[in-house]
Protein backbone atom coordinates (compact mmCIF):
# COMPACT_ATOMS: atom_id res chain seq x y z
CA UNK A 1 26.93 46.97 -4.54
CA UNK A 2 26.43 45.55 -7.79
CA UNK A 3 27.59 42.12 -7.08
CA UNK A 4 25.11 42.14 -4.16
CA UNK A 5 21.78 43.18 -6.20
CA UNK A 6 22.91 40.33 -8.42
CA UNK A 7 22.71 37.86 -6.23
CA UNK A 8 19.62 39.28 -4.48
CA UNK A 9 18.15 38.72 -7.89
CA UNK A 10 19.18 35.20 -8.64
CA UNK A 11 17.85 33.86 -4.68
CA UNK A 12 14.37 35.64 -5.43
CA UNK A 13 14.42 34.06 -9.19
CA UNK A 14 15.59 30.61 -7.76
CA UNK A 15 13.50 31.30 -5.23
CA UNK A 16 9.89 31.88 -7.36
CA UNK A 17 11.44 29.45 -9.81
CA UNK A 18 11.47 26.54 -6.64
CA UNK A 19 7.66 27.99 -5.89
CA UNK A 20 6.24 27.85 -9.17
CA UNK A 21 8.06 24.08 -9.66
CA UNK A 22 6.46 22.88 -6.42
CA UNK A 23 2.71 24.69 -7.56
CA UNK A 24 3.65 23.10 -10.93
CA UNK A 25 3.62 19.15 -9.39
CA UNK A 26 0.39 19.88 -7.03
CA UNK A 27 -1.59 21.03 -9.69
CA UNK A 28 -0.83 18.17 -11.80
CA UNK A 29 -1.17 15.51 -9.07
CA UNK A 30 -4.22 17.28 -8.03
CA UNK A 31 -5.80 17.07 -11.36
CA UNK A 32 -4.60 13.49 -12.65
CA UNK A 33 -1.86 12.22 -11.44
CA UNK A 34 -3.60 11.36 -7.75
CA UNK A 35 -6.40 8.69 -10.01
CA UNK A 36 -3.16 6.56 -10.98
CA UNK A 37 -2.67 3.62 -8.60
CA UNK A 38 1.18 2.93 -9.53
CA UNK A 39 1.64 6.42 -8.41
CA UNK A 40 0.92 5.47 -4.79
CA UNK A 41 3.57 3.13 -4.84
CA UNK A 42 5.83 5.46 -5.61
CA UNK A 43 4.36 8.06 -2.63
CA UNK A 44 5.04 5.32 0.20
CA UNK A 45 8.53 6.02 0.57
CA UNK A 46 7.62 10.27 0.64
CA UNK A 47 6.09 9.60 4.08
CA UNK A 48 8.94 8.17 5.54
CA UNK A 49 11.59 9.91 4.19
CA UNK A 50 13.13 10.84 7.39
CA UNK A 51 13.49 7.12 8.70
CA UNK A 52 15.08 6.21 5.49
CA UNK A 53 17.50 9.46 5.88
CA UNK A 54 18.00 8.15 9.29
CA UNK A 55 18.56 4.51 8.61
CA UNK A 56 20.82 5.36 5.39
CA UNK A 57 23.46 7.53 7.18
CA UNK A 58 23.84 4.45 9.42
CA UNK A 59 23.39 2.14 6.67
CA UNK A 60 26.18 4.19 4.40
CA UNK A 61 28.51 5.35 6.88
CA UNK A 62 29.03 2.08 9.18
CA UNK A 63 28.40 -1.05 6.38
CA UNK A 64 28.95 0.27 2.61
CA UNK A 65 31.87 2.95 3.33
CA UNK A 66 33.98 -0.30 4.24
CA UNK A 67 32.69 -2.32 1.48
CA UNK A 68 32.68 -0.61 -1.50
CA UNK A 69 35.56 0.62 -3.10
CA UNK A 70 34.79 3.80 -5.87
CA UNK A 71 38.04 4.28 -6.89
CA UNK A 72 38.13 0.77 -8.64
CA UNK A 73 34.97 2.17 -11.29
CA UNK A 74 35.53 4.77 -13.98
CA UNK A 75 33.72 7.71 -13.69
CA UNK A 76 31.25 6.83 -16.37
CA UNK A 77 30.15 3.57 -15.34
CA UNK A 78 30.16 5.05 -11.91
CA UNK A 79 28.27 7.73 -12.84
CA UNK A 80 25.39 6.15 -14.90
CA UNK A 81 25.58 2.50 -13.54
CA UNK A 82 26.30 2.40 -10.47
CA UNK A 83 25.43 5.18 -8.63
CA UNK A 84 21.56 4.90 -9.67
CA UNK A 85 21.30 1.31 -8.90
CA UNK A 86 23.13 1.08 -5.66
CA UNK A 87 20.88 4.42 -4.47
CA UNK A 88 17.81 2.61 -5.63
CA UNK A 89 18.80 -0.44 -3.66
CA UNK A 90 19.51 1.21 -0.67
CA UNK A 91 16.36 3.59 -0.55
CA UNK A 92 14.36 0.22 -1.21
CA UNK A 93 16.39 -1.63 1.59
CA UNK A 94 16.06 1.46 3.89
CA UNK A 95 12.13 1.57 3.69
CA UNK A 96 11.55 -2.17 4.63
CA UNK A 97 14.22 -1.46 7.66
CA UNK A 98 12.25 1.65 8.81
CA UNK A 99 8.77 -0.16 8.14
CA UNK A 100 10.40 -2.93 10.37
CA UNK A 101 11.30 -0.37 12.45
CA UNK A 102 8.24 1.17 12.40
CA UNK A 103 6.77 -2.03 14.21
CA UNK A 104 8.63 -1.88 17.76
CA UNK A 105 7.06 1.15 19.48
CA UNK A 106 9.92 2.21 21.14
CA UNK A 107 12.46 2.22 18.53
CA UNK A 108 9.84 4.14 16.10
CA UNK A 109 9.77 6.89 19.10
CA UNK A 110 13.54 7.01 19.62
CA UNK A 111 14.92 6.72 15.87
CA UNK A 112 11.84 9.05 14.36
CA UNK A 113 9.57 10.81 16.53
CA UNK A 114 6.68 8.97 16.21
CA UNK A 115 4.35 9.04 18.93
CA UNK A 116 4.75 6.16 21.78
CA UNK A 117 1.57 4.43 22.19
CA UNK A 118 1.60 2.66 25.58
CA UNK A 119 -1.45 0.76 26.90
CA UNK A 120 -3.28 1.60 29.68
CA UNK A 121 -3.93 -1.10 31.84
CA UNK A 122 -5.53 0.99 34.60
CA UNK A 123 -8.86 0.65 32.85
């Protein structure tokens, strides 16, 4: 019974913890952060973060998994070289391929919801 109030308590604490984190970054991008232009960059890839999910599990799975060997890199450089740049390569190469995506209409409604706009010619 014990073991279970314990981790009742540490969900609700990670739990308010995760609220007050997320209340935390909207206040401050409410109050300052939103005048900054370079942080609008850095928001593009936020709105599409399910086509780049999308396209990376393709992208990872079918291409890199046959390319790139980790068991050749020590876990250091691994771990501070070469994970952060490869990820940061692949998110950027992943949001040009869904914004190129994003440009055939039926693609952009089959890979990620988007609505399908169709012309009407009836008109």
């Amino acid at each position: 019974m014990e073991l279970n109030m314990l981790r009742l308590y540490r969900i609700i604490l990670g739990a308010v913890g995760s609220v007050i984190v997320l209340l935390a970054i909207k206040f401050m991008y409410d109050s300052f952060l939103s005048r900054i232009k370079s942080i609008n960059i850095l928001l593009a890839p936020g709105k599409n973060t399910l086509g780049i999910y999308i396209v990376q599990t393709f992208f990872l799975e079918l291409l890199l998994a046959k390319y790139i060997n980790i068991a050749e890199y020590s876990d250091l450089v691994y771990n501070i070289i070469v994970t952060p740049l490869l990820s940061g390569v692949i998110v950027i190469i992943c949001f040009f391929l869904v914004k190129l995506i994003g440009r055939f209409d039926y693609l952009r409604f089959f890979m990620f919801g988007k609505k399908l706009y169709v012309e009407d010619n009836h008109k």
